[in-house]
N, C-alpha and C. Protein backbone atom coordinates (compact mmCIF):
# COMPACT_ATOMS: atom_id res chain seq x y z
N UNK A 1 -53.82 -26.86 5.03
CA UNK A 1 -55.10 -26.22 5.31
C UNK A 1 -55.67 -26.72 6.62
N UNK A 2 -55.84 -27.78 6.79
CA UNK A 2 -56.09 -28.42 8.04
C UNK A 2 -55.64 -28.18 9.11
N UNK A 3 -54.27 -27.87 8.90
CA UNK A 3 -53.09 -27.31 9.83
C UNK A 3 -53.47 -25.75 10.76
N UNK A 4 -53.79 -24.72 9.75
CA UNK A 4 -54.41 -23.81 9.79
C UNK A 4 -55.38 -23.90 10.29
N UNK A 5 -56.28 -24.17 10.36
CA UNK A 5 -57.72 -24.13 10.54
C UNK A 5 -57.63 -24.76 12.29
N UNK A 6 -56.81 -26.16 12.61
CA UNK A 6 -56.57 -26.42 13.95
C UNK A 6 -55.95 -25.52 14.43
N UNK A 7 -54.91 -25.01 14.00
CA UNK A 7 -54.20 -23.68 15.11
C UNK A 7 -54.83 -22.58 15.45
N UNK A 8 -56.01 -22.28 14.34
CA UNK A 8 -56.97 -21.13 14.42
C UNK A 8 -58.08 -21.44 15.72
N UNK A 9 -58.88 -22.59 15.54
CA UNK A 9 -59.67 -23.42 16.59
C UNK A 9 -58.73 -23.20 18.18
N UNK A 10 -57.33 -23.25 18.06
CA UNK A 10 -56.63 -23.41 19.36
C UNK A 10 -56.61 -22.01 19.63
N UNK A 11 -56.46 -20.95 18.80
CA UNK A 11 -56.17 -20.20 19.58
C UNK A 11 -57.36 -19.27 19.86
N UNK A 12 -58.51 -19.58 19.03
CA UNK A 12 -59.78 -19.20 20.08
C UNK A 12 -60.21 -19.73 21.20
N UNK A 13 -59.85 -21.00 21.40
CA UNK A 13 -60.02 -21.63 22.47
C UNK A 13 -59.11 -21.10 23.43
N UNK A 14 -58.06 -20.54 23.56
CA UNK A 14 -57.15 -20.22 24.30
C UNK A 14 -57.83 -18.81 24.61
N UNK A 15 -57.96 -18.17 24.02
CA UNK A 15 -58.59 -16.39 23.69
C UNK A 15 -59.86 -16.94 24.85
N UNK A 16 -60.64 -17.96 24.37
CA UNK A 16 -62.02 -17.80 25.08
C UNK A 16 -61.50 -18.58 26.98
N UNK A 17 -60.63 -19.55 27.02
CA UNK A 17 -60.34 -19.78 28.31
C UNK A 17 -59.89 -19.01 29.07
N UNK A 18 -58.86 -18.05 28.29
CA UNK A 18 -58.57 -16.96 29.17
C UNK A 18 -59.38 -15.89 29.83
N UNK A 19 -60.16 -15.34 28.63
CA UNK A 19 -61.35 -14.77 29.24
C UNK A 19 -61.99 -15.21 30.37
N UNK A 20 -62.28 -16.49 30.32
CA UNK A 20 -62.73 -17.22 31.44
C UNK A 20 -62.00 -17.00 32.64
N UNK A 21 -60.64 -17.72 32.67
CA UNK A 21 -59.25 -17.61 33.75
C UNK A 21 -59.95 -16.02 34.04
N UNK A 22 -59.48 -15.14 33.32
CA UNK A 22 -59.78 -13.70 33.99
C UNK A 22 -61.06 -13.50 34.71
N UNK A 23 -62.29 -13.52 34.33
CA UNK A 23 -63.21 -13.45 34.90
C UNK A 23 -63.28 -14.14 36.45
N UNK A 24 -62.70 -14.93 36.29
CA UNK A 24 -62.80 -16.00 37.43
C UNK A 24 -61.52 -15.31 38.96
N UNK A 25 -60.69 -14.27 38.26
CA UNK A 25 -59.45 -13.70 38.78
C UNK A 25 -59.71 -13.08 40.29
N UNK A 26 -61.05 -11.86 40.08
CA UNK A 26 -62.00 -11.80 42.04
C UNK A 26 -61.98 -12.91 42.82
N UNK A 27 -62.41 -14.23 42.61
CA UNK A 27 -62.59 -15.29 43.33
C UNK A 27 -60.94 -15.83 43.81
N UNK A 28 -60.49 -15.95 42.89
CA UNK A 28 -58.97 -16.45 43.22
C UNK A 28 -58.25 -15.28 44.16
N UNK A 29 -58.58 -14.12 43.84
CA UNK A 29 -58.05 -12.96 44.77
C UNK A 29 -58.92 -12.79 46.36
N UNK A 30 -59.77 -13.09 46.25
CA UNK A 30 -60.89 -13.67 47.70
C UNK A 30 -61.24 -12.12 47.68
N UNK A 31 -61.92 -11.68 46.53
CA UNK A 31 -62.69 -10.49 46.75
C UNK A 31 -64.19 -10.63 45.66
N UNK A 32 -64.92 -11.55 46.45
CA UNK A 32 -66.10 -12.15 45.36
C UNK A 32 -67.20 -11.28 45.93
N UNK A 33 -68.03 -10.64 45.24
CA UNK A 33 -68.75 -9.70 45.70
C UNK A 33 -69.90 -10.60 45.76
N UNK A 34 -71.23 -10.58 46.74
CA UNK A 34 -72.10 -11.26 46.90
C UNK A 34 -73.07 -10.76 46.07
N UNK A 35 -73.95 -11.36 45.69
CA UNK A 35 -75.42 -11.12 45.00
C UNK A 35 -75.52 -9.67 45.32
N UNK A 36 -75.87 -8.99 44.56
CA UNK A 36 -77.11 -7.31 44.93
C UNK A 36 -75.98 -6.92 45.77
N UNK A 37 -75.12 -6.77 45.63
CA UNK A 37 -73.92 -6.04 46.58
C UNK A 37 -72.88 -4.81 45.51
N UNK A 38 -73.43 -3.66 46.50
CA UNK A 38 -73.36 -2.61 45.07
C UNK A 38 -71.80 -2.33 45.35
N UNK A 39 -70.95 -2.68 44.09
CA UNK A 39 -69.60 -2.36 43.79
C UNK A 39 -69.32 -0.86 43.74
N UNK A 40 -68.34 -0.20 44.12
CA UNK A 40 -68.35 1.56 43.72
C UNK A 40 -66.94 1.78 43.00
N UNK A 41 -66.77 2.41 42.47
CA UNK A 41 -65.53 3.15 41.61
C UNK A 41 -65.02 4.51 42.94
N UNK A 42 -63.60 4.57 43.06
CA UNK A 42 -62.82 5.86 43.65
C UNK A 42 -61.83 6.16 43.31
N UNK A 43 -61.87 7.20 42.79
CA UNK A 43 -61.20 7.89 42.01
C UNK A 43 -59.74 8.68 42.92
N UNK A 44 -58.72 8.84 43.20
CA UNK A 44 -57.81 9.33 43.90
C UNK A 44 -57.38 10.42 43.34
N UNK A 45 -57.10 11.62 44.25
CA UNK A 45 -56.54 12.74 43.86
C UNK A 45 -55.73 13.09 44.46
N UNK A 46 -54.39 13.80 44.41
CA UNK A 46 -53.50 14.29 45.32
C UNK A 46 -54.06 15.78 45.12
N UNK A 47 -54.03 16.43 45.85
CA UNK A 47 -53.82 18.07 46.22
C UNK A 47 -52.73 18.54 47.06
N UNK A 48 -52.32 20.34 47.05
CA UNK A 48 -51.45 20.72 47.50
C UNK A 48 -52.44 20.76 48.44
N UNK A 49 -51.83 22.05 49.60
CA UNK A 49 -52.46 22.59 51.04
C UNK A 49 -53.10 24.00 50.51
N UNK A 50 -53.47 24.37 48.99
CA UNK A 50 -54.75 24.86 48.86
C UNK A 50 -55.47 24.36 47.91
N UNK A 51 -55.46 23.16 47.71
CA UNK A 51 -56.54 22.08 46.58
C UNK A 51 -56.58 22.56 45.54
N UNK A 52 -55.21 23.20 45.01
CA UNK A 52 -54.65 22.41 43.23
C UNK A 52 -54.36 21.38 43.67
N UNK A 53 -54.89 20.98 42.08
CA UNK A 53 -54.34 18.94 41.71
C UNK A 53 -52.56 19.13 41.56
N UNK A 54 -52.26 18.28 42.05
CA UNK A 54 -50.72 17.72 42.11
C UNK A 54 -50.69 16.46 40.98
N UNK A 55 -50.06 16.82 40.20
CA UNK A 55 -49.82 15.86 38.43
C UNK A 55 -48.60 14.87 38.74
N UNK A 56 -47.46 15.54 39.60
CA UNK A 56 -46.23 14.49 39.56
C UNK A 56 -45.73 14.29 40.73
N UNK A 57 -46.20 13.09 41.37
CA UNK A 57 -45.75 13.52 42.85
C UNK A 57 -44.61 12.55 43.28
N UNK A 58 -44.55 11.59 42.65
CA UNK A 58 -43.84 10.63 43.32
C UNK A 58 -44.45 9.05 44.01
N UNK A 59 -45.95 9.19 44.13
CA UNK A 59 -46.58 8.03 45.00
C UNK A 59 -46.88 7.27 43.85
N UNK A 60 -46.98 5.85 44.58
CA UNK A 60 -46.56 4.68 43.53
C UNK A 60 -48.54 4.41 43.36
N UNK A 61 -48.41 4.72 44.21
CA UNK A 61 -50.73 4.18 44.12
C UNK A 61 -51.16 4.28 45.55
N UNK A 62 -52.27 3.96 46.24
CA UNK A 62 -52.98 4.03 46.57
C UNK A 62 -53.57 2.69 47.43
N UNK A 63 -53.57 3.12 48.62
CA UNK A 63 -54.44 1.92 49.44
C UNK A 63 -55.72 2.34 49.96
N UNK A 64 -56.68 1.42 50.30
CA UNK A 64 -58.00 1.57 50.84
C UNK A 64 -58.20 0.29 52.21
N UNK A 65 -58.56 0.83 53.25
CA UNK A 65 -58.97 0.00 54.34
C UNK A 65 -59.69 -0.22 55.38
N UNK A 66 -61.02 -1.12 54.90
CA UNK A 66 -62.22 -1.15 55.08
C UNK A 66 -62.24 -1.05 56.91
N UNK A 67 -62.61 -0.35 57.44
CA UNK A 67 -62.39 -0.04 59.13
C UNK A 67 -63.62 -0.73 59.50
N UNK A 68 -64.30 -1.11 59.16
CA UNK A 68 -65.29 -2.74 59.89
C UNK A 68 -64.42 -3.59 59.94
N UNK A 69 -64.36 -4.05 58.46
CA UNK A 69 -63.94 -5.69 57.94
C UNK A 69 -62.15 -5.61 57.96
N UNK A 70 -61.58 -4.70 58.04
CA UNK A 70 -60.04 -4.76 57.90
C UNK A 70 -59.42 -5.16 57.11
N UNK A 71 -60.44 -4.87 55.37
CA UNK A 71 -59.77 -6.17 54.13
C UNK A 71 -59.27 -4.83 53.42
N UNK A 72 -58.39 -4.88 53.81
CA UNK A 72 -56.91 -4.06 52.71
C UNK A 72 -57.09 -4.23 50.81
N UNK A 73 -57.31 -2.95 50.08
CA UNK A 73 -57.28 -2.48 48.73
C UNK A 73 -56.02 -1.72 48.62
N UNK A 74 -55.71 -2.49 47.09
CA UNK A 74 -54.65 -1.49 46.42
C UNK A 74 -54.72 -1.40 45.01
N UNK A 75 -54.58 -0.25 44.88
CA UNK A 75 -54.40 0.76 43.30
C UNK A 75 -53.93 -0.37 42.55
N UNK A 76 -54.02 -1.04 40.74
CA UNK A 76 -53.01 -1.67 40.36
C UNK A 76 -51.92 -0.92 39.48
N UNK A 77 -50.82 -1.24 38.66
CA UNK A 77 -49.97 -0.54 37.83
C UNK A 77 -50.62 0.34 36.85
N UNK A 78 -51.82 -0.50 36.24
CA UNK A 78 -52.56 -0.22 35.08
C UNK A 78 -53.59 1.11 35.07
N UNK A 79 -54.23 1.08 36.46
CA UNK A 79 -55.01 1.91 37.07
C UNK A 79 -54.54 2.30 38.58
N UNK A 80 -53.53 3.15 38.57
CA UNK A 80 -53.02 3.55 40.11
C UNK A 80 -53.44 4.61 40.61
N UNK A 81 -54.97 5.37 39.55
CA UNK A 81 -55.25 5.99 40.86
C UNK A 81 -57.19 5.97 41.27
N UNK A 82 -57.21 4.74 40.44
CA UNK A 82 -58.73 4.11 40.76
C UNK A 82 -58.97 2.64 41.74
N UNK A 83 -59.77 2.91 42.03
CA UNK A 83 -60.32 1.47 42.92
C UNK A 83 -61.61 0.79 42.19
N UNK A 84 -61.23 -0.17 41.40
CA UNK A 84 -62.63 -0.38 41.07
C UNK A 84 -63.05 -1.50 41.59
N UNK A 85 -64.60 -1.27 41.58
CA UNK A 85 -65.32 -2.17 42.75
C UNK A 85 -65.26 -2.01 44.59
N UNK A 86 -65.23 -1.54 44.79
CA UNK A 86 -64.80 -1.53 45.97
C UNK A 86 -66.39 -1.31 46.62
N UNK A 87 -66.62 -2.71 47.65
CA UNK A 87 -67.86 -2.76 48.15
C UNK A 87 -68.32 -1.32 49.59
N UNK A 88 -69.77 -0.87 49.47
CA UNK A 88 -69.93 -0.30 50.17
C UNK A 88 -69.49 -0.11 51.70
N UNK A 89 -69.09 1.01 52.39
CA UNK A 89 -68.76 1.06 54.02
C UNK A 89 -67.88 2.16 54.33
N UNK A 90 -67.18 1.72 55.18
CA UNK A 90 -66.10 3.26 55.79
C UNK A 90 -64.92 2.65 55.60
N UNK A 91 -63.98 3.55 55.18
CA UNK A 91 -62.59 3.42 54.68
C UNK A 91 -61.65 3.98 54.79
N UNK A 92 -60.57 4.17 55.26
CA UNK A 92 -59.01 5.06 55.51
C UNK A 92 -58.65 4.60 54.56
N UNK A 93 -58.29 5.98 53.25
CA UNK A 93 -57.59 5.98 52.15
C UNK A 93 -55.83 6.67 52.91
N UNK A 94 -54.84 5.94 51.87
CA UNK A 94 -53.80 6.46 52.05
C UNK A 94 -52.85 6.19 50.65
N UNK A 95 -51.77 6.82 50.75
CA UNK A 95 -50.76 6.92 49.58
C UNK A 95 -49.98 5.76 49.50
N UNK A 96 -49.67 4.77 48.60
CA UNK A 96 -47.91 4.25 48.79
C UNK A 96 -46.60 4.69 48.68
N UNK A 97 -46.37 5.61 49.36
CA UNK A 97 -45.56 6.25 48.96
C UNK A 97 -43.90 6.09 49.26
N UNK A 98 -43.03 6.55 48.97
CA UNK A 98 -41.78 6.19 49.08
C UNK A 98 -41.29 7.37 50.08
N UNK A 99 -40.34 7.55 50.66
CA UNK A 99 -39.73 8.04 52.09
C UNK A 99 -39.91 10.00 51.99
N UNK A 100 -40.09 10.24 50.70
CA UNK A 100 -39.85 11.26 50.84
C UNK A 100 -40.97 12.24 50.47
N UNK A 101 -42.61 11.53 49.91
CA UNK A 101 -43.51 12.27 49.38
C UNK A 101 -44.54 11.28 50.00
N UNK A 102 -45.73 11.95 50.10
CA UNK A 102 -46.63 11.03 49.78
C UNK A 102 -47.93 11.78 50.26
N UNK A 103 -48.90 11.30 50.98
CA UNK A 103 -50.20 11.99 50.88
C UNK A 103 -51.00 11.51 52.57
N UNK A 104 -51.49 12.78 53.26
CA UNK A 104 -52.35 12.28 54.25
C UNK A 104 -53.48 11.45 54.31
N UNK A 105 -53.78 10.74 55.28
CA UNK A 105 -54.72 10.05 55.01
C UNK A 105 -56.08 10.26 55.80
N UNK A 106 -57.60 9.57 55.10
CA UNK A 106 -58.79 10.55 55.06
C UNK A 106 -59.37 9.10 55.51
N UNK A 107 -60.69 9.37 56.18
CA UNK A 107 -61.37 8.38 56.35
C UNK A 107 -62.88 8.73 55.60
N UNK A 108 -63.23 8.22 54.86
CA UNK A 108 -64.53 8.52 54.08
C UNK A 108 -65.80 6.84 53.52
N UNK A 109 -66.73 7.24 54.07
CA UNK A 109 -67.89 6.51 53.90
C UNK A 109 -68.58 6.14 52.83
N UNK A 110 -68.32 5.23 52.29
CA UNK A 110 -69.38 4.91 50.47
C UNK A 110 -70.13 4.08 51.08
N UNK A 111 -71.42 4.90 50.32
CA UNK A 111 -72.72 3.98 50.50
C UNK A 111 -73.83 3.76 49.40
N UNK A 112 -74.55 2.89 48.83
CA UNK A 112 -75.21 2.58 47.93
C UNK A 112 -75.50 3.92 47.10
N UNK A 113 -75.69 4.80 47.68
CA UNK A 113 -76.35 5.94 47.20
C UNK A 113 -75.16 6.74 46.08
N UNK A 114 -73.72 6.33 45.86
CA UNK A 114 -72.44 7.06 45.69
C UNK A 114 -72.28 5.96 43.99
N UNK A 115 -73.32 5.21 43.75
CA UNK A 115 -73.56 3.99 42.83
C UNK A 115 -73.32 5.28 41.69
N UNK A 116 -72.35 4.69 40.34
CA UNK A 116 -72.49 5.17 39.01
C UNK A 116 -71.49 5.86 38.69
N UNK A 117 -71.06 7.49 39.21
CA UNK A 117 -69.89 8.21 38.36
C UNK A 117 -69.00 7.75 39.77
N UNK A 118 -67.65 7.98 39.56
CA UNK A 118 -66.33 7.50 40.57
C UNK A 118 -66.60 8.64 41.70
N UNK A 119 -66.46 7.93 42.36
CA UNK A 119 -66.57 9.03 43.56
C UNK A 119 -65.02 9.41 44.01
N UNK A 120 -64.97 10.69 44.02
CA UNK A 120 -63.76 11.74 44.04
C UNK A 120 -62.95 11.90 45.55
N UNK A 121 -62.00 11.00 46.40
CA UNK A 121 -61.18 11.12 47.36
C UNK A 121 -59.73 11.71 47.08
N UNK A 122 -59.87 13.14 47.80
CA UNK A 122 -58.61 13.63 47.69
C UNK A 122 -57.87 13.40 48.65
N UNK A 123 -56.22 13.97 48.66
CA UNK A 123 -55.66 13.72 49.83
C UNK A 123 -54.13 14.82 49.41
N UNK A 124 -54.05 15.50 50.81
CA UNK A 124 -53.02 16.14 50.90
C UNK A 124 -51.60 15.68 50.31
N UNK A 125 -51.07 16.03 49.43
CA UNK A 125 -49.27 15.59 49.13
C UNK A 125 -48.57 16.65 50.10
N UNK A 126 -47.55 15.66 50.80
CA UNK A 126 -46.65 16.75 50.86
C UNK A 126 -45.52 15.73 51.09
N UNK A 127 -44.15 16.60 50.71
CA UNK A 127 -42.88 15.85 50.28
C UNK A 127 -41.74 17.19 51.32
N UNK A 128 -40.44 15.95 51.55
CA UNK A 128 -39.86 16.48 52.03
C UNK A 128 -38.37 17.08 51.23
């Protein structure tokens, strides 16, 4: 019983450090957002060359790159075609794409005001 009850204690403790470890994961990645610094959601879309959505294209995710500050975003596995958090300014979105598909790239401005639903960046596919 005792036995139990310590392995149970460990592995909330483990459950609750990790939580921690994760939370703490922005800072270790050197993307710590400052006080009152409004985070935004972007949402990625591929389109053809008359803006139907493109469902299977081939691109692995998505980069973002802040054209002030020059601090490079990327899509992760889990979410490859959102950016979340991504601090206010001007940005060249582009595709990762592999040799034979992928997507033009757009330069578009988030600003405090874009705060709440994902804001919607499309981008041309085209494949060879």
């Amino acid at each position: 019983m005792k036995k139990a009850i310590f392995i149970s204690t460990l592995c909330l403790g483990l459950l609750t450090a990790g939580s921690v470890a994760y939370a703490a994961l922005p800072a270790i990645a050197g993307h710590v957002a400052a006080a009152n610094t409004v985070m935004l959601t972007v949402e990625m879309q591929l389109v053809d060359h008359y803006g139907n959505p493109v469902h299977t294209s081939g691109v692995y995710g998505y980069w973002a790159q802040n054209v002030q500050t020059g601090d490079m975003y990327e899509t992760d596995s889990h979410t490859p075609d959102l950016f979340l958090g991504l601090p206010a300014g001007t940005y060249t979105f582009g595709t990762l794409s592999n040799p034979w598909c992928g997507g033009n790239q757009v330069e578009v401005t988030l600003d405090e005001s874009m705060q709440g639903d994902p804001v919607f960046v499309q981008l041309v596919f085209w494949e060879e």
